[in-house]
Protein backbone atom coordinates (compact mmCIF):
# COMPACT_ATOMS: atom_id res chain seq x y z
CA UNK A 1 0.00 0.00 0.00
CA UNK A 2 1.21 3.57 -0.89
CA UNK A 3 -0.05 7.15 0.15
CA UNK A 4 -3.00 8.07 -2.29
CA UNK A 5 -2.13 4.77 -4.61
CA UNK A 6 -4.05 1.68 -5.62
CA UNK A 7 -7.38 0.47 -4.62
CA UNK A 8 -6.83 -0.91 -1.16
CA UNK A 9 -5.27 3.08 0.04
CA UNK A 10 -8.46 4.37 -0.95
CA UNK A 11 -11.27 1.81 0.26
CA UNK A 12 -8.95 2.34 4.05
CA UNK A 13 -9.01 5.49 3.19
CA UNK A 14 -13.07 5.83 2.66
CA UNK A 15 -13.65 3.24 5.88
CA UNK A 16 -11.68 5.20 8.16
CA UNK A 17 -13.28 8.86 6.96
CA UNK A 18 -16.28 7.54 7.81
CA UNK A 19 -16.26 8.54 11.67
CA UNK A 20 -14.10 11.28 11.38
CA UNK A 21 -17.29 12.71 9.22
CA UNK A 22 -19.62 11.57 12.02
CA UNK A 23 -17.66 13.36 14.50
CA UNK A 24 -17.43 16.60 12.89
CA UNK A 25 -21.62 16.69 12.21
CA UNK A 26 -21.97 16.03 15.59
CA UNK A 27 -19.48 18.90 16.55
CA UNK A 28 -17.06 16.63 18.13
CA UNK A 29 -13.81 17.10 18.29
CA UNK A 30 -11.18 15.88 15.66
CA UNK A 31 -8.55 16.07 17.18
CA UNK A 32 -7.52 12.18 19.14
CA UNK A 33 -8.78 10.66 15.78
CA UNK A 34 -6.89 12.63 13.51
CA UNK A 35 -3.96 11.15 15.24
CA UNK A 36 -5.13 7.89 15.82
CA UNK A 37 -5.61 7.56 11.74
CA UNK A 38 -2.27 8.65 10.79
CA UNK A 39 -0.68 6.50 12.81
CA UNK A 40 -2.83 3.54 11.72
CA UNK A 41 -2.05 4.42 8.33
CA UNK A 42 1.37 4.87 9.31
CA UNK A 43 1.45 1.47 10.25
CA UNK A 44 -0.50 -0.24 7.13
CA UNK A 45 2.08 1.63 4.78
CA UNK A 46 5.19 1.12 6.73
CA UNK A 47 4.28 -1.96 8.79
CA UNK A 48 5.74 -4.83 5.89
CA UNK A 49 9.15 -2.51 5.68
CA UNK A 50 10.51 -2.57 9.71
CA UNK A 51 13.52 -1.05 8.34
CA UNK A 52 11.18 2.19 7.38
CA UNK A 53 9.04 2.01 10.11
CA UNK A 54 12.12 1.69 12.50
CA UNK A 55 13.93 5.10 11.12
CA UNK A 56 10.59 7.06 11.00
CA UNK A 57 9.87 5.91 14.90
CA UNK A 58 13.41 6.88 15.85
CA UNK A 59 13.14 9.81 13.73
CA UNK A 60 10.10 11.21 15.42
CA UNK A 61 11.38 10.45 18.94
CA UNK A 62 14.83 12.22 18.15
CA UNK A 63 13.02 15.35 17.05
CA UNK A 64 10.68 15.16 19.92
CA UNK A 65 13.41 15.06 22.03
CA UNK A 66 15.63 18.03 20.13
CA UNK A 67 11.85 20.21 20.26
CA UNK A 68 11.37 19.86 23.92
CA UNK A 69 15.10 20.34 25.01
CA UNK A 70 15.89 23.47 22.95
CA UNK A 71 12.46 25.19 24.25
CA UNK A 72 13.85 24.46 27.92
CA UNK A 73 17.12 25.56 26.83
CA UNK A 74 15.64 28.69 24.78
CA UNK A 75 13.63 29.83 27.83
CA UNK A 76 16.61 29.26 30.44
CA UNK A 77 19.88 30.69 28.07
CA UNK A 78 18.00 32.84 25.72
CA UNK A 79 19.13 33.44 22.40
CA UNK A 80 22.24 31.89 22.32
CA UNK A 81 23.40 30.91 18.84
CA UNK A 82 25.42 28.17 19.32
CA UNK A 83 23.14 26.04 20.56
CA UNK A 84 20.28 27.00 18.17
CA UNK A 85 22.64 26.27 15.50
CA UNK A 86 23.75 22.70 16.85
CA UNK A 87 20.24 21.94 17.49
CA UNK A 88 18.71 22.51 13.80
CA UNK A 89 21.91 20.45 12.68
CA UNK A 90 21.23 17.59 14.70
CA UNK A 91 17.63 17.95 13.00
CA UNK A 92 18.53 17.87 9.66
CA UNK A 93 21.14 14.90 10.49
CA UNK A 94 18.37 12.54 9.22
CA UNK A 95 18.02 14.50 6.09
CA UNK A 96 21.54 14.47 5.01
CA UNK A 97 21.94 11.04 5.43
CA UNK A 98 19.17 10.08 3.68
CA UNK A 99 20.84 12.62 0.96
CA UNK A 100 24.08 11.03 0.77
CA UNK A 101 22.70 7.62 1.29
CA UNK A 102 23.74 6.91 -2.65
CA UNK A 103 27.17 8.14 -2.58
CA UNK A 104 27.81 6.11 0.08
CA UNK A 105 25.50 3.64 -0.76
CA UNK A 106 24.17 3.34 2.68
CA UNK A 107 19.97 3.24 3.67
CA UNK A 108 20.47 5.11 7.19
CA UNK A 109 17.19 7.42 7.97
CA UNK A 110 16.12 6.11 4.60
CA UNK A 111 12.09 6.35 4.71
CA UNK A 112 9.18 7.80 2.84
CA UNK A 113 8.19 11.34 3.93
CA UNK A 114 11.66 12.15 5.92
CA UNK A 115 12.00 15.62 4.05
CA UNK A 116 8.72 16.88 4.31
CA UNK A 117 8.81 15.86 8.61
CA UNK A 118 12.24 17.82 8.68
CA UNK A 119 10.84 20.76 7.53
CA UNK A 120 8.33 20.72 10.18
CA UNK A 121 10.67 20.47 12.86
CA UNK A 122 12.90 22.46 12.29
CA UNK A 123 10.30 25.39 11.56
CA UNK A 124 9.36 24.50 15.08
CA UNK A 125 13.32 24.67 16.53
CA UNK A 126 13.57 28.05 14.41
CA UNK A 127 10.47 29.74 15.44
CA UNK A 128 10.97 29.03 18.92
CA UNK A 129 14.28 30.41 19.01
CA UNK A 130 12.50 33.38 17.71
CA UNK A 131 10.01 33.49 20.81
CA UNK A 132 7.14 32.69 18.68
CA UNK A 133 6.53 29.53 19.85
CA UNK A 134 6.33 28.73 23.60
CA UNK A 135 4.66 25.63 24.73
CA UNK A 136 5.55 22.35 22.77
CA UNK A 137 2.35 19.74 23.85
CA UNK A 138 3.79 16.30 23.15
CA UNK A 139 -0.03 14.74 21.79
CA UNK A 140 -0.25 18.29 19.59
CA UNK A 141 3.22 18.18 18.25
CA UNK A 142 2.90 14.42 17.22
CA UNK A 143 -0.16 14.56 15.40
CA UNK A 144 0.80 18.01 13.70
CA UNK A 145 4.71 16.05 12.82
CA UNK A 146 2.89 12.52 11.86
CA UNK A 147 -0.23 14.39 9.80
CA UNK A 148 -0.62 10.99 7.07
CA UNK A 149 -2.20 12.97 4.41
CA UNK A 150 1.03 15.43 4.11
CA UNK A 151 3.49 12.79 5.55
CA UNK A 152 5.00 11.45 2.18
CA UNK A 153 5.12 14.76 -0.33
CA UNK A 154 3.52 17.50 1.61
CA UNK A 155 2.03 20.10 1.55
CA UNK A 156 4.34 21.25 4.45
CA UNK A 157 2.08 22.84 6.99
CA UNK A 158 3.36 25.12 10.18
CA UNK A 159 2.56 24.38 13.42
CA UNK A 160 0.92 27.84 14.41
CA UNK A 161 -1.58 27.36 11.56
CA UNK A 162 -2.49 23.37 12.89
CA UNK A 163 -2.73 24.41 15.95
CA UNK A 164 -5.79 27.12 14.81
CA UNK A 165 -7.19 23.74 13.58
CA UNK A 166 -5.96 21.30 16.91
CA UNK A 167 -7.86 23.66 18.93
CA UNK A 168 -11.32 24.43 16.94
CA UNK A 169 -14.19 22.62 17.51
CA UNK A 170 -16.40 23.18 14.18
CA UNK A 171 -20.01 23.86 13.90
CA UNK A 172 -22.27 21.39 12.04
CA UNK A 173 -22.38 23.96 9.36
CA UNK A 174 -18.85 25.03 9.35
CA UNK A 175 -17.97 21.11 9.17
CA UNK A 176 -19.89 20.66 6.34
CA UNK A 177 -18.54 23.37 4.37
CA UNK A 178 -15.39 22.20 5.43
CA UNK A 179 -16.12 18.41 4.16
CA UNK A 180 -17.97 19.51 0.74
CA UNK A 181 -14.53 21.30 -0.34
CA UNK A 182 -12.36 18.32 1.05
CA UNK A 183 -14.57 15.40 -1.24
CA UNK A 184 -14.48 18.07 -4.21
CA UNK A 185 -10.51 18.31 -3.68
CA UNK A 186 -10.28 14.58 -3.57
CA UNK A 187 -12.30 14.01 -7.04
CA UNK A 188 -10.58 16.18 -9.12
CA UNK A 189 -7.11 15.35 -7.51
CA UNK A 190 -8.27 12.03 -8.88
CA UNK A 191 -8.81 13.10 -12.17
CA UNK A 192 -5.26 15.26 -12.04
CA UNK A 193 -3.11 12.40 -10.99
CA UNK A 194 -4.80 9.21 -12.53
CA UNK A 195 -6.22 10.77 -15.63
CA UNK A 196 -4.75 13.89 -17.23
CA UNK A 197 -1.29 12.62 -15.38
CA UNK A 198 -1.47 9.11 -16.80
CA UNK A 199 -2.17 10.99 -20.78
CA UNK A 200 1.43 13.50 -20.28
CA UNK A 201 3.13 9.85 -18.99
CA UNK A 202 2.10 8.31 -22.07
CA UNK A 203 3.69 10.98 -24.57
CA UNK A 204 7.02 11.54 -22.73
CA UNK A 205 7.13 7.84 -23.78
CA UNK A 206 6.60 8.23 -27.26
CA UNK A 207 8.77 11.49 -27.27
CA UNK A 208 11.83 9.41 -25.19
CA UNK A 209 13.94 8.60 -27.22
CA UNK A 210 14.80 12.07 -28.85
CA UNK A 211 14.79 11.03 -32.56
CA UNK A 212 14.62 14.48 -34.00
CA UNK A 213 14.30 18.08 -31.66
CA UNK A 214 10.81 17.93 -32.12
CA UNK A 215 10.90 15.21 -30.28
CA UNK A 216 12.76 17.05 -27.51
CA UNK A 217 10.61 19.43 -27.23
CA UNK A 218 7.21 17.11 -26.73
CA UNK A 219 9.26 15.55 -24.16
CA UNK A 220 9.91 18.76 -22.28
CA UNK A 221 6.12 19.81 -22.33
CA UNK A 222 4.76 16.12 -21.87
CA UNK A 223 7.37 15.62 -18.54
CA UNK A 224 6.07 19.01 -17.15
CA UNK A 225 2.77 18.63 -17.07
CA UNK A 226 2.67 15.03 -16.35
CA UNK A 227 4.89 16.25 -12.75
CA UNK A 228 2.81 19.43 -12.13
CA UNK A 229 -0.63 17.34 -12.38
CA UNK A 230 0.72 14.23 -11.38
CA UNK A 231 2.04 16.40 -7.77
CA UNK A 232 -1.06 18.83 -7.76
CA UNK A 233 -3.51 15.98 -7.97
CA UNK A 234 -1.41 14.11 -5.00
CA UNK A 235 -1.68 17.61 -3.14
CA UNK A 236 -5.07 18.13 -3.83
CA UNK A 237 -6.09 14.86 -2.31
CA UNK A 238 -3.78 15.23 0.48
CA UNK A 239 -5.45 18.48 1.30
CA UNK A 240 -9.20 17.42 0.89
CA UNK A 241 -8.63 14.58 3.35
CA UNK A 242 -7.24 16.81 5.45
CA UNK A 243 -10.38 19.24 5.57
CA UNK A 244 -12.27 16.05 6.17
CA UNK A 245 -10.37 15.46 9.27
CA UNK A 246 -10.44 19.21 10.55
CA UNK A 247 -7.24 20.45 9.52
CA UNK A 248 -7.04 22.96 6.99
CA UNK A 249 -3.72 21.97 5.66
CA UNK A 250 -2.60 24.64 2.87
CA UNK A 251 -3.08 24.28 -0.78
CA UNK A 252 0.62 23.61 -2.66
CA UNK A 253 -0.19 24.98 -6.40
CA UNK A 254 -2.22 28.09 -7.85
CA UNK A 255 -2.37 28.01 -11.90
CA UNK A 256 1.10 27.92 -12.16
CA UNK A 257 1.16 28.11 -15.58
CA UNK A 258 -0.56 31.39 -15.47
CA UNK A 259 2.73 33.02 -14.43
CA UNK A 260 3.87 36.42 -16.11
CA UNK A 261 7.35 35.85 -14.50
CA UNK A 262 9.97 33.66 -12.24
CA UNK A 263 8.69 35.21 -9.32
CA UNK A 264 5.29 34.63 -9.76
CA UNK A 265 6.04 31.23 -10.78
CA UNK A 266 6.96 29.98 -7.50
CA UNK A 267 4.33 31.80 -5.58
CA UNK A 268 2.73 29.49 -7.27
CA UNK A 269 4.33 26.49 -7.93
CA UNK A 270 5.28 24.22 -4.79
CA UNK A 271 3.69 27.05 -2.50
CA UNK A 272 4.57 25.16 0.91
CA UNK A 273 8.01 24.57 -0.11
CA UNK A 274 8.81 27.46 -1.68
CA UNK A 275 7.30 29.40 0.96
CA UNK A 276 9.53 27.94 3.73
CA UNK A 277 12.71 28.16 1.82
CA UNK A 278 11.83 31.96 1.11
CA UNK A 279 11.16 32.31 5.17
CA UNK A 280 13.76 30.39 6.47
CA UNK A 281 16.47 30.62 4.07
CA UNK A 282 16.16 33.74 1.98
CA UNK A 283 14.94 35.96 4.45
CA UNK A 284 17.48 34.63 7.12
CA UNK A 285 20.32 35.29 4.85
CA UNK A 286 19.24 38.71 4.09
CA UNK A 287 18.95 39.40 7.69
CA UNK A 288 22.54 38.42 8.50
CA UNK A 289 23.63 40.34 5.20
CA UNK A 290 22.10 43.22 6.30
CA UNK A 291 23.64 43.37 9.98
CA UNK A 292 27.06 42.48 8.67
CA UNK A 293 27.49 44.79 5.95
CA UNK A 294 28.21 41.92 3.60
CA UNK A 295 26.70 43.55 0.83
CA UNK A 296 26.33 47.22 0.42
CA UNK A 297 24.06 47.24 -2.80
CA UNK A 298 20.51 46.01 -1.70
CA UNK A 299 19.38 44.42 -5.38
CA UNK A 300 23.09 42.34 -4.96
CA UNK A 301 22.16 41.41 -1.93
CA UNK A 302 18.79 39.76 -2.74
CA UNK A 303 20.38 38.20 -6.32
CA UNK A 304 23.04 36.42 -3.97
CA UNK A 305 20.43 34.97 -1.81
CA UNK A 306 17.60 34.49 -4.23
CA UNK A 307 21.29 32.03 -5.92
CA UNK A 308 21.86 30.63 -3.01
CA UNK A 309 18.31 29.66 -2.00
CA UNK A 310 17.95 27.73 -5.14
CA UNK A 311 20.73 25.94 -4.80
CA UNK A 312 19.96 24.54 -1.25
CA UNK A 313 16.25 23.62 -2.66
CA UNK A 314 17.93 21.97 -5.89
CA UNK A 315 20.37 20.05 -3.54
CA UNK A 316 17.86 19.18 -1.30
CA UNK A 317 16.10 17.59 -4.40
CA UNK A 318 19.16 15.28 -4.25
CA UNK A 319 22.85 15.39 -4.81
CA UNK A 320 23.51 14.90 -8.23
CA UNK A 321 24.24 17.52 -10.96
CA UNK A 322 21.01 17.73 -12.18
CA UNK A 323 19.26 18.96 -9.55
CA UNK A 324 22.22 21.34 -8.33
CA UNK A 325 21.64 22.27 -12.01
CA UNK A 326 17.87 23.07 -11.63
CA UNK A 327 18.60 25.08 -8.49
CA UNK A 328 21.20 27.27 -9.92
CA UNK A 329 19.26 27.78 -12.73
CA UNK A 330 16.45 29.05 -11.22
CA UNK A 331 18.46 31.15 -8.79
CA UNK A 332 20.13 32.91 -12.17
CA UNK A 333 16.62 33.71 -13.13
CA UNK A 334 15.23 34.53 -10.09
CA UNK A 335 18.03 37.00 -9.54
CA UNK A 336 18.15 38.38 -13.39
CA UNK A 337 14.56 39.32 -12.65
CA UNK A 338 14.63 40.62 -9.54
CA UNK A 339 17.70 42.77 -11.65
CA UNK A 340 15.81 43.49 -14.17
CA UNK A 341 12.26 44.70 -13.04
CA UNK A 342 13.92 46.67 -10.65
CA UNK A 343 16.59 48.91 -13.28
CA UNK A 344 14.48 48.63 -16.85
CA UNK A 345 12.99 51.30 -17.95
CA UNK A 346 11.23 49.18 -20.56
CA UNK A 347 9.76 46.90 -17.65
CA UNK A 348 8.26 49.77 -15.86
CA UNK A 349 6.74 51.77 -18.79
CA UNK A 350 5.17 48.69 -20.51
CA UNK A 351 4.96 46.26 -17.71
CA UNK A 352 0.95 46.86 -17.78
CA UNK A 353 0.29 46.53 -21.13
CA UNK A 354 -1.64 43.28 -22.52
CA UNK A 355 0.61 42.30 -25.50
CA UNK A 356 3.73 42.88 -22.81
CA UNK A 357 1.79 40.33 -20.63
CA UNK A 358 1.40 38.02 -23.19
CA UNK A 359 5.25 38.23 -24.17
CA UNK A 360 6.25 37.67 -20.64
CA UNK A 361 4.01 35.09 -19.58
CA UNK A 362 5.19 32.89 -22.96
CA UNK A 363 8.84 33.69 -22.13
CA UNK A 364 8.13 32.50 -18.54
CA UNK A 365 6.73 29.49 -19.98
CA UNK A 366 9.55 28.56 -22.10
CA UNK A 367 11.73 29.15 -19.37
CA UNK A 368 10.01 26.87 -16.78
CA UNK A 369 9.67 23.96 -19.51
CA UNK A 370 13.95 24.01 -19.78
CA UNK A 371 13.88 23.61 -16.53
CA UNK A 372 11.55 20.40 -16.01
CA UNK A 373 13.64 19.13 -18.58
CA UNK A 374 16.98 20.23 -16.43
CA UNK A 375 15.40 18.12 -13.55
CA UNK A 376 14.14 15.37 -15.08
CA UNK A 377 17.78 14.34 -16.05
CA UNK A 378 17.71 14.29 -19.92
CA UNK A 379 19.43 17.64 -20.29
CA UNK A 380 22.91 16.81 -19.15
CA UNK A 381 21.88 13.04 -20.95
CA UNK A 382 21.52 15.74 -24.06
CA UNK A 383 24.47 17.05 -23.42
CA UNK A 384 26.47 13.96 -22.89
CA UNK A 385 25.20 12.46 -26.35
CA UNK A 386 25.99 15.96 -28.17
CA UNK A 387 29.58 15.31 -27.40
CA UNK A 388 29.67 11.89 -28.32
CA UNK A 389 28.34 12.61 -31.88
CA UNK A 390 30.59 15.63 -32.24
């Protein structure tokens, strides 16, 4: 059994709905069930593999354990950097091994969902060091880290938001609102993922093998929409059985492929994950440029960290030279139009005009495609096969 594949997922998946529905019509609360679930699902999906099941239980206790000790630490030493920096290592220690697990073909803290269950706790580990959050409640934190729905591929939620939801007891009426979006979510992540999905997977198999550039170029379009609605259709399930269980987990794509530019892109594309990167990556860094005079021009400043951003999202991707690839490349672009809309002239006295819109959403397109096909592996393939027939 896999998250949100094959038959058996979804008739457990319908059977065990079932009272979380009764429970919100007869404004009960969600909240014991919600956790009970995921960790019965936990179990069904993990339970034949020990060796998973195994790292994600010592994961979650190791992060439970980091959590509650740096909040006591945090509120008796304050601020103190070290620490707060040894403590979001020791976090991510799970994460880079499971990154390097195939150079040094290794499985430690190999398991489904371990980058998406970082995320959340370190958010936790950074916003408490921040004073934000306070009060750590073990039953809270471990249905908010262990969330099924968003385990495997996200969306990545924050743990002020779930706890508006942890907390709320709905109204019949609110439920039902609530539940009507959730089933609608479900159906057409359905038709996303095993419909319009499964069509795109078909023709990057016709277009594989590259026998003219045409060929190249179906590829490039096929593989991009078959990962956008193949992910978005994943997403939009795991957020409508969220709503269904109380939690109003946040939705991870809006029209993407409406975009008039980079930026707009990835406030749309990947929203959860870009969303975190830009608030606890790019922001950080342009914090600690700012208060130590690293940089003294403000637009350099945000091209170096829009770069560097990137790169840690492409390498957290994985470690090989396609993703690095992807990352760079959309740091280059993020920071060349950051550079740009900020200095043209051109930008600012046509940037409202409809055939200007036009232009720059096509360009945007084109721009995005090269990149699915940068991360999907065939570029540097492409390359690699240009020099052998040269």
């Amino acid at each position: 059994m896999t998250f949100f594949g094959g038959h058996l997922f979804y008739l457990c998946l319908v059977l065990l709905l079932i009272p979380a529905v009764i429970l919100g019509i007869l404004q009960k609360s969600l909240r014991l069930y919600t956790l009970a679930i995921s960790i019965l699902f936990i179990y069904l999906i993990f339970g034949k593999d020990h060796r998973q099941l195994a790292y994600l239980f010592t994961f979650y206790v190791l992060q439970l354990i980091l959590v509650k000790l740096y909040l006591i630490l945090r509120k008796r030493y304050g601020r103190k950097e070290n620490i707060y920096y040894c403590t979001v290592f020791l976090s991510v220690v799970p994460l880079i091994f499971d990154k390097i697990n195939p150079l040094i073909h290794t499985n430690i803290f190999q398991f489904l969902g371990v980058s998406y269950l970082t995320f959340k706790s370190v958010q936790m580990i950074i916003e408490i060091y921040d004073g934000i959050i306070t009060e750590v409640p073990i039953v809270e934190f471990s249905a908010f880290l262990l969330h099924f729905p968003s385990l495997s591929s996200g969306p990545i939620d924050r743990s002020r938001r779930f706890h508006e939801d942890w907390v709320k007891i709905y109204s019949r009426e609110e439920y039902l609102n609530l539940f009507a979006n959730g089933v609608f979510k479900i159906l057409l992540g359905l038709i996303y993922k095993f419909i319009i999905a499964a069509g795109f997977y078909k023709l990057m198999g016709i277009c594989a093998d590259f026998k003219a550039w045409y060929y190249v170029v179906g590829y490039t379009y096929a593989y991009g929409l078959d990962l956008f609605f193949d992910f978005a259709g994943y997403s939009l399930m795991a957020v409508g059985t969220s709503y269904i269980l109380g939690v109003r987990t946040p939705d991870n794509f809006n029209k993407p492929f409406l975009s008039l530019d980079m930026r707009e892109f990835w406030d749309r594309w990947h929203i959860s994950l870009s969303y975190w990167f830009r608030d606890f990556i790019f922001s950080r860094f342009i914090i600690k440029c700012v208060k130590k005079k690293w940089f003294k021009n403000r637009l350099h400043r945000a091209s170096i960290g829009f770069i560097i951003n990137m790169l840690v999202m492409g390498m957290w991707h994985g470690l090989n030279a396609s993703y690095i690839l992807y990352g760079l490349y959309h740091g280059c672009l993020l920071a060349l139009t950051e550079s740009y809309q900020k200095k043209s002239k051109f930008y600012k006295e046509n940037k409202d005009k409809k055939s200007y819109k036009f232009l720059s959403w096509f360009i945007t397109m084109q721009l995005v495609m090269f990149g699915f096909l940068i991360f999907s592996g065939k570029f540097i393939k492409l390359l690699h096969l240009a020099k052998i027939v040269h």
